[in-house]
Protein backbone atom coordinates (compact mmCIF):
# COMPACT_ATOMS: atom_id res chain seq x y z
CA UNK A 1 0.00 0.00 0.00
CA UNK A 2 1.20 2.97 -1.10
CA UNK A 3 1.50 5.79 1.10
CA UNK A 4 -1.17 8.14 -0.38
CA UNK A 5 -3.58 5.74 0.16
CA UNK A 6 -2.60 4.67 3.19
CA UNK A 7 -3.35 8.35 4.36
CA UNK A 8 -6.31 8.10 3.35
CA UNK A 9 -7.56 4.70 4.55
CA UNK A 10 -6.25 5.82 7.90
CA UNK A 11 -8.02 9.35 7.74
CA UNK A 12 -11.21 7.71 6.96
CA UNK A 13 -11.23 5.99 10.51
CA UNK A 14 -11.06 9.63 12.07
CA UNK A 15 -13.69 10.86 13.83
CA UNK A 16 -13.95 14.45 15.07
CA UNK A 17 -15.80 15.43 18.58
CA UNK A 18 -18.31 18.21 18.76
CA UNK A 19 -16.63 21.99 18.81
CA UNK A 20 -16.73 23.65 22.41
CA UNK A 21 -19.27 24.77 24.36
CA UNK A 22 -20.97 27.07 26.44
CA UNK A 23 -19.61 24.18 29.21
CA UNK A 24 -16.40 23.65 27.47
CA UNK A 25 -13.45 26.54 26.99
CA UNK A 26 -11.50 25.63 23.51
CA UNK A 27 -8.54 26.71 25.38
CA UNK A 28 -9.77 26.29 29.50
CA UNK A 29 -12.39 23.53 29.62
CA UNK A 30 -12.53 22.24 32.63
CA UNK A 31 -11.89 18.93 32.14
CA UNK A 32 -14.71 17.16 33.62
CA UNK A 33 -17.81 18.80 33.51
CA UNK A 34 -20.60 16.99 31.79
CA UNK A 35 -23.84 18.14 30.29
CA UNK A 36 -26.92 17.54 27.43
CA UNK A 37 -26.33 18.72 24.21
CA UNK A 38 -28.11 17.76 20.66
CA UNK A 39 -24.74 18.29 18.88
CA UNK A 40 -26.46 18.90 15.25
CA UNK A 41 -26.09 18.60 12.38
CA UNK A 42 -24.82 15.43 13.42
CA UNK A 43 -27.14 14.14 15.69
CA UNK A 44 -31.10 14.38 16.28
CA UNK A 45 -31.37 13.89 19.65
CA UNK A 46 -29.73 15.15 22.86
CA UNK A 47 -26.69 13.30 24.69
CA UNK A 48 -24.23 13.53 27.49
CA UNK A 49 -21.42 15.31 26.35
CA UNK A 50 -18.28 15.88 28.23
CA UNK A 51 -15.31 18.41 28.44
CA UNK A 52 -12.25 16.79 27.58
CA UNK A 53 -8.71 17.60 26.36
CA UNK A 54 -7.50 16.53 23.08
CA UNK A 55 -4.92 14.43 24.64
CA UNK A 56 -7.55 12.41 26.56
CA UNK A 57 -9.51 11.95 23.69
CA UNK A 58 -7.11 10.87 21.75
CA UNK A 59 -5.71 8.33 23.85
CA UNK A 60 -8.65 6.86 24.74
CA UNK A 61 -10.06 5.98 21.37
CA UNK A 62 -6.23 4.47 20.58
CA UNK A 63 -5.96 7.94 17.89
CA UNK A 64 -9.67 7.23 15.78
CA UNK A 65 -10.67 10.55 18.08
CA UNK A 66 -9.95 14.13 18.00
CA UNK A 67 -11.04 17.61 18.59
CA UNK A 68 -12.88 19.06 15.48
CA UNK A 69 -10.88 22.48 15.88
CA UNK A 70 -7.60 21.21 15.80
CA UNK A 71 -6.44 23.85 17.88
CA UNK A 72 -8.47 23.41 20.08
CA UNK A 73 -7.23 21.87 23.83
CA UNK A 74 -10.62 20.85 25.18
CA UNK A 75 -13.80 20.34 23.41
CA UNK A 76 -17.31 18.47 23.65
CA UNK A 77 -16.63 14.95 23.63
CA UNK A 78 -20.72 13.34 22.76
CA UNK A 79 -21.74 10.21 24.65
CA UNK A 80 -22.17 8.01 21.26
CA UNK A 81 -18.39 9.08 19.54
CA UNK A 82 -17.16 7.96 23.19
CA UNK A 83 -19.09 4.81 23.44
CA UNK A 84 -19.39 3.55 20.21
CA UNK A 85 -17.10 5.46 17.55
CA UNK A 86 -20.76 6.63 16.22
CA UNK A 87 -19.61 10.71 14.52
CA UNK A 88 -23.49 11.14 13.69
CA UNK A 89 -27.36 9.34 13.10
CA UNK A 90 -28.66 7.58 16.24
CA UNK A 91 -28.31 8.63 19.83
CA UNK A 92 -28.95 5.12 22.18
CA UNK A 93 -30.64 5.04 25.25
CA UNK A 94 -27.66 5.10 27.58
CA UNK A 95 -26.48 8.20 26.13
CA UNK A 96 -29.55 9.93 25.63
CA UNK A 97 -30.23 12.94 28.54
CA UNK A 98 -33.13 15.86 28.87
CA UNK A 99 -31.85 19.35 28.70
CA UNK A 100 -34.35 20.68 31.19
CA UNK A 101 -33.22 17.78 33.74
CA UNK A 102 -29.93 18.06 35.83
CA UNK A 103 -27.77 15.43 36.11
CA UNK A 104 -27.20 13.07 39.08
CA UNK A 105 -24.85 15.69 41.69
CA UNK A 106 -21.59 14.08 42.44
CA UNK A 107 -20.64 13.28 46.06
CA UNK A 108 -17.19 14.49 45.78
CA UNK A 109 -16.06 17.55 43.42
CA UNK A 110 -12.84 16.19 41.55
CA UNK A 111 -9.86 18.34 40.78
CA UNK A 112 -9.68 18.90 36.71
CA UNK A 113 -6.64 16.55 36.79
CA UNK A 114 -8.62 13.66 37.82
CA UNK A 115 -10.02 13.60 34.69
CA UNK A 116 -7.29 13.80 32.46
CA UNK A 117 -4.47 11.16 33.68
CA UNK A 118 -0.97 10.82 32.26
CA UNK A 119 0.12 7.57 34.16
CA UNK A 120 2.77 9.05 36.08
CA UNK A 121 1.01 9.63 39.31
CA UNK A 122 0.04 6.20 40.98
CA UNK A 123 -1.92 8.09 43.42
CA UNK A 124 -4.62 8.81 41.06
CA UNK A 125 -6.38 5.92 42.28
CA UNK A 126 -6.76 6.75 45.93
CA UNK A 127 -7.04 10.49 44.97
CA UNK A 128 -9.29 10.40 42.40
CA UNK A 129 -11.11 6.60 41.75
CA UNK A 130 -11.55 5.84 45.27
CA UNK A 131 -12.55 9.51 46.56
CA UNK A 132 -15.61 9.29 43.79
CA UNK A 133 -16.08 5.59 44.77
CA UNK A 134 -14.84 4.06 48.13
CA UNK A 135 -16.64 1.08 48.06
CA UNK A 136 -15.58 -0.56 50.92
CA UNK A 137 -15.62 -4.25 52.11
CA UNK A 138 -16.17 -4.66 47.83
CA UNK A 139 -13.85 -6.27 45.81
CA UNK A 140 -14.30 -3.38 43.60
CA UNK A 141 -11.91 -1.67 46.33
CA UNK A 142 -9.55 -4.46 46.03
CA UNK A 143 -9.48 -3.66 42.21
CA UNK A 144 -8.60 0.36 43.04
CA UNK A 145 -5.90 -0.79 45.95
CA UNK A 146 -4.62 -3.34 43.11
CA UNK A 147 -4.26 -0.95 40.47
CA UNK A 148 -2.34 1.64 42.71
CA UNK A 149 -0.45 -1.04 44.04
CA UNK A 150 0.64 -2.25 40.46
CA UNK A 151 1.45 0.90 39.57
CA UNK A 152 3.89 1.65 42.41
CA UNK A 153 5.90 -1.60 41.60
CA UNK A 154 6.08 -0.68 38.00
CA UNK A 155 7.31 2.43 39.02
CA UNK A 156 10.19 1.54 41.01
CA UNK A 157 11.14 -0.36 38.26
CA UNK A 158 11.62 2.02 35.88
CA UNK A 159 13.91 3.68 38.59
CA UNK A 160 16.33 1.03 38.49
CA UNK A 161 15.30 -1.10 41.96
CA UNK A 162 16.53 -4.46 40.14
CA UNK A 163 17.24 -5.36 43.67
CA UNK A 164 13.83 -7.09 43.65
CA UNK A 165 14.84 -8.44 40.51
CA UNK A 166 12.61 -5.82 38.24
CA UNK A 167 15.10 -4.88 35.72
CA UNK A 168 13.13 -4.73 32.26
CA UNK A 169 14.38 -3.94 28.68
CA UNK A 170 14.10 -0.62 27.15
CA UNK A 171 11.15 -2.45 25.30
CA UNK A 172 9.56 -3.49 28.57
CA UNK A 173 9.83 0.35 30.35
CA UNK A 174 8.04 1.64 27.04
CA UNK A 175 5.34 -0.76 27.35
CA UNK A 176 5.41 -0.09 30.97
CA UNK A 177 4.87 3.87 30.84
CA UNK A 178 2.12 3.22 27.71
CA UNK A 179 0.03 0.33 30.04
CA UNK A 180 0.05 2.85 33.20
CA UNK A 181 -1.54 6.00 31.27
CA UNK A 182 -3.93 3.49 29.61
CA UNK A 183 -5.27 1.88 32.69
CA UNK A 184 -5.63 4.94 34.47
CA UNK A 185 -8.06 6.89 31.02
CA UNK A 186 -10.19 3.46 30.73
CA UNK A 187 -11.42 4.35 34.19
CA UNK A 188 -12.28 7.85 34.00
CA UNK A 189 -15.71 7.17 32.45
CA UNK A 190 -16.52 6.31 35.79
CA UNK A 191 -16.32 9.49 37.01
CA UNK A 192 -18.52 11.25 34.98
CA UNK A 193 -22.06 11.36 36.04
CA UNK A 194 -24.83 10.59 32.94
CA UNK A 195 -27.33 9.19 33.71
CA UNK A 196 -27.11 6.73 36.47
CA UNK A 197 -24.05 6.59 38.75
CA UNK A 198 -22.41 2.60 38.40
CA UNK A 199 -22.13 -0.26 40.95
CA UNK A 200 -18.73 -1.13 42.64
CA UNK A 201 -19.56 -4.32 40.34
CA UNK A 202 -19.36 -2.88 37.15
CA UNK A 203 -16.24 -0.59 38.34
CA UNK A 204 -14.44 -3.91 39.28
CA UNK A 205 -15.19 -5.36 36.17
CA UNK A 206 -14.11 -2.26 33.90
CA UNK A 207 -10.98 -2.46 35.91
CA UNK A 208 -9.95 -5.45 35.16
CA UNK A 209 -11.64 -5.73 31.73
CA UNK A 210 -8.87 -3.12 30.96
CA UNK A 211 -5.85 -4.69 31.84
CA UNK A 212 -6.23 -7.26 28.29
CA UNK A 213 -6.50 -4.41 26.01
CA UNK A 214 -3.82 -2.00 27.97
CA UNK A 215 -1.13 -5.16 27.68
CA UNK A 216 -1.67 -6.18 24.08
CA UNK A 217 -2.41 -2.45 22.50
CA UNK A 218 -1.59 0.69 24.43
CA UNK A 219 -1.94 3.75 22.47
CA UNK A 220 1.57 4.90 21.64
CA UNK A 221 3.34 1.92 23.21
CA UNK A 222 5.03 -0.83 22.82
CA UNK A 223 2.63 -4.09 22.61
CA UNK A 224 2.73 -7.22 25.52
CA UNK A 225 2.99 -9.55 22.73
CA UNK A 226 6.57 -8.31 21.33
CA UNK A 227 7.84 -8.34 24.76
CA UNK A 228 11.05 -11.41 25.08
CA UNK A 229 10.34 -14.05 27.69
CA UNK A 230 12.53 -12.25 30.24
CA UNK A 231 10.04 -9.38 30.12
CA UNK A 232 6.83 -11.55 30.38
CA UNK A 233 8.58 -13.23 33.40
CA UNK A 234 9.64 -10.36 35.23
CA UNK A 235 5.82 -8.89 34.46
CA UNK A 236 4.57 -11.84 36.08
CA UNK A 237 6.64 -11.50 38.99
CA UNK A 238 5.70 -7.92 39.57
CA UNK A 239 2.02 -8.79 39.10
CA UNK A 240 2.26 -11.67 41.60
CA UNK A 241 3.75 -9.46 44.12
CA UNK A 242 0.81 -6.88 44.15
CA UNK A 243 -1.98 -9.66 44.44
CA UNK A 244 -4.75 -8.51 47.13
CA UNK A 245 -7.28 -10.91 48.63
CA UNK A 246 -10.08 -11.31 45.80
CA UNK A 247 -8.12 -10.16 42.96
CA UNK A 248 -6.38 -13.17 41.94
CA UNK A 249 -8.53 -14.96 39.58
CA UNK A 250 -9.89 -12.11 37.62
CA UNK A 251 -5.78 -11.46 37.23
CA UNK A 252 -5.06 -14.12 36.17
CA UNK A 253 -7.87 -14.63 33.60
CA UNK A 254 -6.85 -11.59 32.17
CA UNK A 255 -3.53 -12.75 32.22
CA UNK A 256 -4.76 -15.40 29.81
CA UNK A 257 -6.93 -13.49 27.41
CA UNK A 258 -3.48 -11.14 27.27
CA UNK A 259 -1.78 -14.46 25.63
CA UNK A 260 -4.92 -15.12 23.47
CA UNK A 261 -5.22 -11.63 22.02
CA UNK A 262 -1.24 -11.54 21.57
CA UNK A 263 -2.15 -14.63 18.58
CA UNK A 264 -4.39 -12.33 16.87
CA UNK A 265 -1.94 -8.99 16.07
C-alpha cells in the first residue's frame, strides 16, 4: 500500500468530537464537567457530552478521536463518539439525557486533573477513583488498591530497583509507561455522572476488563505480545507481588486473554 492511500484509509477511521461549548473553553475547559447537548447537524437527539482535552480523547479511542478544531485543547466529547465510535445518526438510550433535567450531583467535586491522567502519578487511584467511589468491604476496592499497588511496583522499576529483581528492557519500560496511562483513562468514564451513577460491580469489572486491552495495545506503546520471555517473566513477577485478597482470579484470567489476544496482532 502505497502511502497516499494509506493516508487516506487511515483518515477515513477519524472521527472528530463536537466543537466547544458554552460548558467547554476551547482553550480552558474544565476537564470534567458533563452536560446535554443535541450536537447537530450530526445528531437528532440530545446526549451527554463531556469536556475533555485533546490528549484524553485521543488516547482513549487508541488515535480514531480528535477535537474538530484542531487547535483546540478541550472540546465536547458526545456520549455516542465515546461509546461507540458513532460521529453522527442515532443517539442510544444510555447516552440519551433531557436538557431541562440536571444530572445526578456528584458526592465528591474532583480536581480537573482527575479527569485527564498521564500515568505518572500512581496516586490517582486513591485520589481520584476511590474519593468518587470508596466502596468498601467490595472487591471493587480491592481492584482500586490493586491498580495503585501495580502501579507503584512498575514504578520503582523504571527507577532502576533491580534489587527485587525488576530490571526490564528498554522495550519493557516503554510498554510499561504506555500500560500505566492506559489503565488509568479506561477508568475515567466512571467518574462522569450521565445518567445513572455505576455499581462497585461494574467498576471492578471495567478495571480489570482493561488490563487485556492496555497489555496487548496501548496507544503509543510498545505491545505485551513483542515483549522477550525475560520481560513476560519479570511482568509476572511484579504482578504476583501486588496480588490482594479477591483479585487473583480475575488477574489471572486476564492474564490469559493477554496471551490469546497476543495470537491475533
Amino acid at each position: 500500500m502505497n502511502s497516499c492511500l494509506c493516508q487516506l484509509v487511515c483518515l477515513s477511521f477519524v472521527f472528530f468530537a463536537v466543537s466547544g461549548s458554552k460548558h467547554c473553553d476551547r482553550n480552558t475547559g474544565p476537564a470534567g464537567a458533563t452536560y446535554c447537548i443535541l450536537g447537530a447537524p450530526y445528531y437528532s437527539k440530545y446526549q451527554c457530552a463531556t469536556c475533555v482535552t485533546d490528549t484524553y480523547m485521543r488516547q482513549t479511542s487508541n488515535g480514531k478521536h480528535r477535537c474538530r478544531d484542531r487547535t483546540a485543547r478541550y472540546c465536547s466529547y458526545q456520549c455516542m463518539l465515546e461509546r461507540y465510535s458513532i460521529g453522527h445518526g442515532p443517539v442510544y438510550d444510555d447516552c440519551l439525557c433531557n436538557p431541562n433535567r440536571p444530572f445526578p450531583r456528584p458526592s465528591v467535586i474532583l480536581p480537573a486533573t482527575c479527569y485527564s491522567p498521564d500515568g505518572t502519578d500512581c496516586g490517582w487511584y486513591r485520589r481520584c477513583l476511590a474519593k468518587l467511589y470508596p466502596c468498601r468491604g467490595h472487591q471493587a476496592e480491592y481492584a482500586i488498591a490493586y491498580g495503585e499497588k501495580s502501579c507503584n511496583l512498575y514504578t520503582h522499576s523504571t527507577l532502576g530497583f533491580s534489587d527485587h529483581g525488576l530490571g526490564f528492557s528498554q522495550q519493557a519500560l516503554r510498554w510499561i509507561n504506555a500500560t500505566r496511562k492506559c489503565l488509568q483513562v479506561a477508568l475515567v468514564p466512571v467518574l462522569r455522572l450521565c445518567q445513572v451513577q455505576p455499581t462497585c460491580e461494574q467498576i471492578k469489572a471495567m478495571a480489570f476488563k482493561s488490563h487485556v486491552t492496555c497489555y496487548v495495545e496501548p496507544y503509543q506503546g510498545f505491545s505485551v505480545c513483542y515483549l522477550p520471555p525475560t520481560d513476560w517473566e519479570r511482568i509476572f513477577w511484579t504482578i504476583k507481588s501486588s496480588f490482594l485478597p479477591g483479585t487473583f482470579v480475575e488477574t489471572f484470567k486476564a492474564s490469559v486473554f493477554t496471551a490469546a489476544n497476543c495470537g491475533r496482532i
